[in-house]
C-alpha atoms as a PDB file:
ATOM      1  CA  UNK A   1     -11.240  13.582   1.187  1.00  0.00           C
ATOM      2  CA  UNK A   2     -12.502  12.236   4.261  1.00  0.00           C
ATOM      3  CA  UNK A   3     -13.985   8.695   5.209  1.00  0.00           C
ATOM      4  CA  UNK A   4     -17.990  10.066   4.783  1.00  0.00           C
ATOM      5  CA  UNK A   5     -16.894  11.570   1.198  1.00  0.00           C
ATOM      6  CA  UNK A   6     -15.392   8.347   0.110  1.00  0.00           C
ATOM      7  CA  UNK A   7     -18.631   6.760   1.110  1.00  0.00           C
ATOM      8  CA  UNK A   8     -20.831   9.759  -0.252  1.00  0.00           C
ATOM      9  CA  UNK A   9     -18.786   9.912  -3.637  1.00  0.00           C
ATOM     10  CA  UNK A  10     -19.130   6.265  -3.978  1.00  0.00           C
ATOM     11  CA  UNK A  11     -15.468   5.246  -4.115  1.00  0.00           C
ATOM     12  CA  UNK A  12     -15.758   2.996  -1.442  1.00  0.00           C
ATOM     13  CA  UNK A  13     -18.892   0.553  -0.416  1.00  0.00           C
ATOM     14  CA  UNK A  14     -19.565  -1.610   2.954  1.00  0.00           C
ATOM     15  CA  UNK A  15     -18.945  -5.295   2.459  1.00  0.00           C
ATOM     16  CA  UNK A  16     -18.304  -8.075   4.762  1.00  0.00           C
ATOM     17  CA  UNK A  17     -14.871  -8.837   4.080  1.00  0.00           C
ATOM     18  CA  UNK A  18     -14.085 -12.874   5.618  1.00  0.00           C
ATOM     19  CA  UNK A  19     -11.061 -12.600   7.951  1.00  0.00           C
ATOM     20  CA  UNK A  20      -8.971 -15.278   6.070  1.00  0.00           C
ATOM     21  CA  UNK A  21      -9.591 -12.988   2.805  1.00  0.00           C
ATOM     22  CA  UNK A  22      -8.361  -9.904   4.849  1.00  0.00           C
ATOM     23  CA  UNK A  23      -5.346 -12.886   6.454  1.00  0.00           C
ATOM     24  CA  UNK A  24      -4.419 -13.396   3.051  1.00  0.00           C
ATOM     25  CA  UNK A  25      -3.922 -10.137   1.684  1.00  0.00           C
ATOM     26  CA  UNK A  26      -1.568  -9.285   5.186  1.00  0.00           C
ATOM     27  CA  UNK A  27       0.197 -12.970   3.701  1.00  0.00           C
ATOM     28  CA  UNK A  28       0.194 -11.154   0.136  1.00  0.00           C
ATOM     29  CA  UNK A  29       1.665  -8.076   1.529  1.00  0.00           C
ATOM     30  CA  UNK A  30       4.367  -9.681   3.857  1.00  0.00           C
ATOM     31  CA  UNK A  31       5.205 -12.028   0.508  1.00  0.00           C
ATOM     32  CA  UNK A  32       5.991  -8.581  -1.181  1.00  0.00           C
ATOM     33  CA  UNK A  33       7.873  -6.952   1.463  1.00  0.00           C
ATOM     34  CA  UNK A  34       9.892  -9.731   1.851  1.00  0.00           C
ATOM     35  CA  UNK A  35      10.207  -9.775  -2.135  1.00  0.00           C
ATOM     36  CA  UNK A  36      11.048  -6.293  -2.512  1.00  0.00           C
ATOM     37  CA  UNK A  37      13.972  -6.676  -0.126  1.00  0.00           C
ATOM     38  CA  UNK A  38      15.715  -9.323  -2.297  1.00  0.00           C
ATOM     39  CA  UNK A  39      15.253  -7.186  -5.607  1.00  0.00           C
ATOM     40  CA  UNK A  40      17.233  -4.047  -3.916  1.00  0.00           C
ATOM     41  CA  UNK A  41      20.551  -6.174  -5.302  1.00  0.00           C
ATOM     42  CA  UNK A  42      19.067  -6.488  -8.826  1.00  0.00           C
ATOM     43  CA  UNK A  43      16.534  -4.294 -10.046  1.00  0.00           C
ATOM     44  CA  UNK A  44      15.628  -0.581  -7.610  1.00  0.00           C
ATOM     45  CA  UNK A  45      13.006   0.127 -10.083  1.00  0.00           C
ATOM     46  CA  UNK A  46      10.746  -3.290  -9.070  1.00  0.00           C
ATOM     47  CA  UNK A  47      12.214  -3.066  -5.436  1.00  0.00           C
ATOM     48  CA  UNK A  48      10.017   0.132  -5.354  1.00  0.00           C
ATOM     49  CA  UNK A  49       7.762  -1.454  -7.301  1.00  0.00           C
ATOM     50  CA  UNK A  50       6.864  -4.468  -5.235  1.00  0.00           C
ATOM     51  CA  UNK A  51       7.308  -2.491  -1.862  1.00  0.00           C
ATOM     52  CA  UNK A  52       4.745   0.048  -3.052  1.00  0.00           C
ATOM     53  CA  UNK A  53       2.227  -3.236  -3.751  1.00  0.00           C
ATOM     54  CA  UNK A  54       2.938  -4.761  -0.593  1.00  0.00           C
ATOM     55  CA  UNK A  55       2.047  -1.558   1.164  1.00  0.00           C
ATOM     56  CA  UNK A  56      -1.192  -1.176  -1.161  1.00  0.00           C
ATOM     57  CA  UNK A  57      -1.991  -4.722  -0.298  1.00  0.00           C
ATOM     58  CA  UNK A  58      -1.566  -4.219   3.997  1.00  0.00           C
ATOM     59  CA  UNK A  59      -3.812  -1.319   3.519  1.00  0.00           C
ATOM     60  CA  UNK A  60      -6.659  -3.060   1.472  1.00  0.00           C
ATOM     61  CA  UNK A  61      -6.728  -5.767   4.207  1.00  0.00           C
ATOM     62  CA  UNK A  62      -7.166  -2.956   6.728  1.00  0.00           C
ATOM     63  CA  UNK A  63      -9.898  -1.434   4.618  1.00  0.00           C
ATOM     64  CA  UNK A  64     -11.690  -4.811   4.604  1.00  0.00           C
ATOM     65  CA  UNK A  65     -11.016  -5.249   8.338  1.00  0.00           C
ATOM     66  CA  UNK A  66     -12.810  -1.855   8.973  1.00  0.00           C
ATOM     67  CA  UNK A  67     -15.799  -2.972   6.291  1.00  0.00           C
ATOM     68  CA  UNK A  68     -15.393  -1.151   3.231  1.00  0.00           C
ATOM     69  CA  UNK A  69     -13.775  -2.124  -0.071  1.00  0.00           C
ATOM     70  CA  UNK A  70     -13.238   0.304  -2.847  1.00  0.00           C
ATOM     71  CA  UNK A  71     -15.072   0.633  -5.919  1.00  0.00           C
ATOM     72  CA  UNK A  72     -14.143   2.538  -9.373  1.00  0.00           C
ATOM     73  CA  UNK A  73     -11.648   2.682 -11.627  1.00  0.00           C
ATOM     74  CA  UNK A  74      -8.864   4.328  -9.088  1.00  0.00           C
ATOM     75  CA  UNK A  75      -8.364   1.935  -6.741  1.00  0.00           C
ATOM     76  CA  UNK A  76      -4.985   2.905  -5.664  1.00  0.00           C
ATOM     77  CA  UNK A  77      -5.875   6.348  -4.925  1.00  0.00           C
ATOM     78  CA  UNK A  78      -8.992   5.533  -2.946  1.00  0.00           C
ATOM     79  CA  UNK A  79      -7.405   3.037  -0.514  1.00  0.00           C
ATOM     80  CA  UNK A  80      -4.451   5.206   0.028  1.00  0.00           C
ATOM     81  CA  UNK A  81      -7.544   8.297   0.837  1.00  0.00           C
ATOM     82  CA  UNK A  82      -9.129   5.892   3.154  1.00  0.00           C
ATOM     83  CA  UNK A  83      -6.428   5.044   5.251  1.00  0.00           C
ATOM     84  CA  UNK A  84      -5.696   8.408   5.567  1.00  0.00           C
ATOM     85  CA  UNK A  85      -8.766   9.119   6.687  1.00  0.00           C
ATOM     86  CA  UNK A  86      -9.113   6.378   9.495  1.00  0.00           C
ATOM     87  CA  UNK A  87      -5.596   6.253  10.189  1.00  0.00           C
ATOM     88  CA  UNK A  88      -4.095   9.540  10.981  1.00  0.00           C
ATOM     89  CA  UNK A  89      -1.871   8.105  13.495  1.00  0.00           C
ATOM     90  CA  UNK A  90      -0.054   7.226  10.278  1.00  0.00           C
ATOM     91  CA  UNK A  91      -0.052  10.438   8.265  1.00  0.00           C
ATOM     92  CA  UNK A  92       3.761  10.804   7.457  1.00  0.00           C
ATOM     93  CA  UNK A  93       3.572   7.189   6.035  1.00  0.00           C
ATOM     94  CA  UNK A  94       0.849   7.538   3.921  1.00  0.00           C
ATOM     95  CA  UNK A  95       1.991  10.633   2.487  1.00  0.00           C
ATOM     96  CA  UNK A  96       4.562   8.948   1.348  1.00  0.00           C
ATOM     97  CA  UNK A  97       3.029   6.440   0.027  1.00  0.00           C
ATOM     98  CA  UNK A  98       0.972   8.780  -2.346  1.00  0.00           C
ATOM     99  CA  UNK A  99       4.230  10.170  -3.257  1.00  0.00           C
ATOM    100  CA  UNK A 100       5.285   6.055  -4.016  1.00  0.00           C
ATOM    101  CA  UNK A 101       1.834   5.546  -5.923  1.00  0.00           C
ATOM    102  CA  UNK A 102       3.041   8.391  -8.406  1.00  0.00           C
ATOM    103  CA  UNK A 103       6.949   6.839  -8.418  1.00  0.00           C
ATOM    104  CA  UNK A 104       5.379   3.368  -8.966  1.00  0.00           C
ATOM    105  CA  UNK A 105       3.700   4.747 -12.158  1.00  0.00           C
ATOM    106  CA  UNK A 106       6.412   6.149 -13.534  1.00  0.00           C
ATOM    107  CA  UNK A 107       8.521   3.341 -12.924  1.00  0.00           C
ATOM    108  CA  UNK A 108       6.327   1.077 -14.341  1.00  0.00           C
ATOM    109  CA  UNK A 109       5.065   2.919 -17.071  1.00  0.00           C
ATOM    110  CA  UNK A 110       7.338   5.973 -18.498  1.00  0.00           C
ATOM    111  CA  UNK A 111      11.018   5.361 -17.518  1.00  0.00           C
ATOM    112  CA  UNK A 112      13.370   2.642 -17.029  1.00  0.00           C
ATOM    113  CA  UNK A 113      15.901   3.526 -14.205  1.00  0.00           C
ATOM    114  CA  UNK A 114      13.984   6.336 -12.346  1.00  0.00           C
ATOM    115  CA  UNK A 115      14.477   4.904  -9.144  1.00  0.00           C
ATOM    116  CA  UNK A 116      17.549   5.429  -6.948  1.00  0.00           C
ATOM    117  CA  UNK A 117      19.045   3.275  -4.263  1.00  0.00           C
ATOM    118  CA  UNK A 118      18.397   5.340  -1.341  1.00  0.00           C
ATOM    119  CA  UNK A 119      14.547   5.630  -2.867  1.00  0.00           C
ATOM    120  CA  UNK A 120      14.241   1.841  -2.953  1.00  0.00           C
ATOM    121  CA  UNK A 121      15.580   1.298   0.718  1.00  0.00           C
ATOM    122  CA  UNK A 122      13.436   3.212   1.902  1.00  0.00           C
ATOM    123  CA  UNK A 123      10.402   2.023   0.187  1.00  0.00           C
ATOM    124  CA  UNK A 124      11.084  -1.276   1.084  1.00  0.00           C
ATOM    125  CA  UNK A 125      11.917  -0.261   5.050  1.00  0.00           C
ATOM    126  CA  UNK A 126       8.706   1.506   5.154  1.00  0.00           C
ATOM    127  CA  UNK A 127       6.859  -1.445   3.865  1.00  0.00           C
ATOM    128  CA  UNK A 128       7.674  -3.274   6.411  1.00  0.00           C
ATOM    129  CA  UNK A 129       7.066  -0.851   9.154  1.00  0.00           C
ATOM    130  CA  UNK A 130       3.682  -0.109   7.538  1.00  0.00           C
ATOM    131  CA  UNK A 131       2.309  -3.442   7.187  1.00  0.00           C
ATOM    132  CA  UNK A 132       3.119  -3.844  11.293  1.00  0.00           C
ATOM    133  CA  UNK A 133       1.435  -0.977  11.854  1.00  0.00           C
ATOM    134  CA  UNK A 134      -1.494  -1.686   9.754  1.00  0.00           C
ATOM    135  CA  UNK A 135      -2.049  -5.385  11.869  1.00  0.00           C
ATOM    136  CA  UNK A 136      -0.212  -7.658   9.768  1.00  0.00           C
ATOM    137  CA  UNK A 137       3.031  -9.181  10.559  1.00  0.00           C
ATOM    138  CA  UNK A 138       6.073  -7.973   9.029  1.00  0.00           C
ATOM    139  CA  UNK A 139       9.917  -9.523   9.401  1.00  0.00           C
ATOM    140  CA  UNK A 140      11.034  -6.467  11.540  1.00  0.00           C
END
């Protein structure tokens, strides 16, 4: 679903988003990363967990950076369709990060333990990376 669907379907609206709101979601998102890191010793399923938010959180401030915010009940899906749709420098990432949204649910949610090592390290590598890419700082 492309940017102009979004916007048709009404899943997303334009707002005027005040850059230290859009600052302190990138601050938010960083926080996580940074977070996520230091659970990979004592919990994978909430390193994923906590990655996978920090990444949701970089992309919401780029939403409101570009003007829109999303509306409806599936948030998560919708930001993760926007930034697909007005980033696709960034394809390969946010595939994967639809893959994490699903992971994140079932972590959360259904099973205790889902999540493997090599999962979590790379969930909370690619948060980093993402967040850079996205405009906001990251430790890397």
């Amino acid at each position: 679903m492309g940017f102009q669907d979004l916007l048709q379907a009404g899943l997303i609206r334009p707002v005027r988003a005040d850059p230290e709101e859009i600052r302190a979601r990138f601050q938010v998102a960083t926080r996580d990363a940074e977070l996520a890191e230091g659970l990979l010793s004592t919990d994978l399923d909430w390193a994923l967990i906590v990655a996978y938010n920090a990444m949701l959180q970089a992309c919401t401030a780029s939403m409101f950076a570009q003007g829109f915010r999303p509306r409806g009940t599936d948030h998560h899906r919708t930001v993760i369709r926007f930034i697909r749709s007005t980033r696709p420098d960034l394809e390969d990432m946010i595939r994967r990060l639809d893959g994490l949204r699903r992971r994140r649910h079932r972590a959360v949610y259904e099973v205790v333990g889902s999540v493997s090592a090599s999962d979590a390290k790379r969930a909370v590598a690619m948060a980093s990376r993402l967040i850079a890419a996205l405009g906001g700082r990251s430790k890397e």
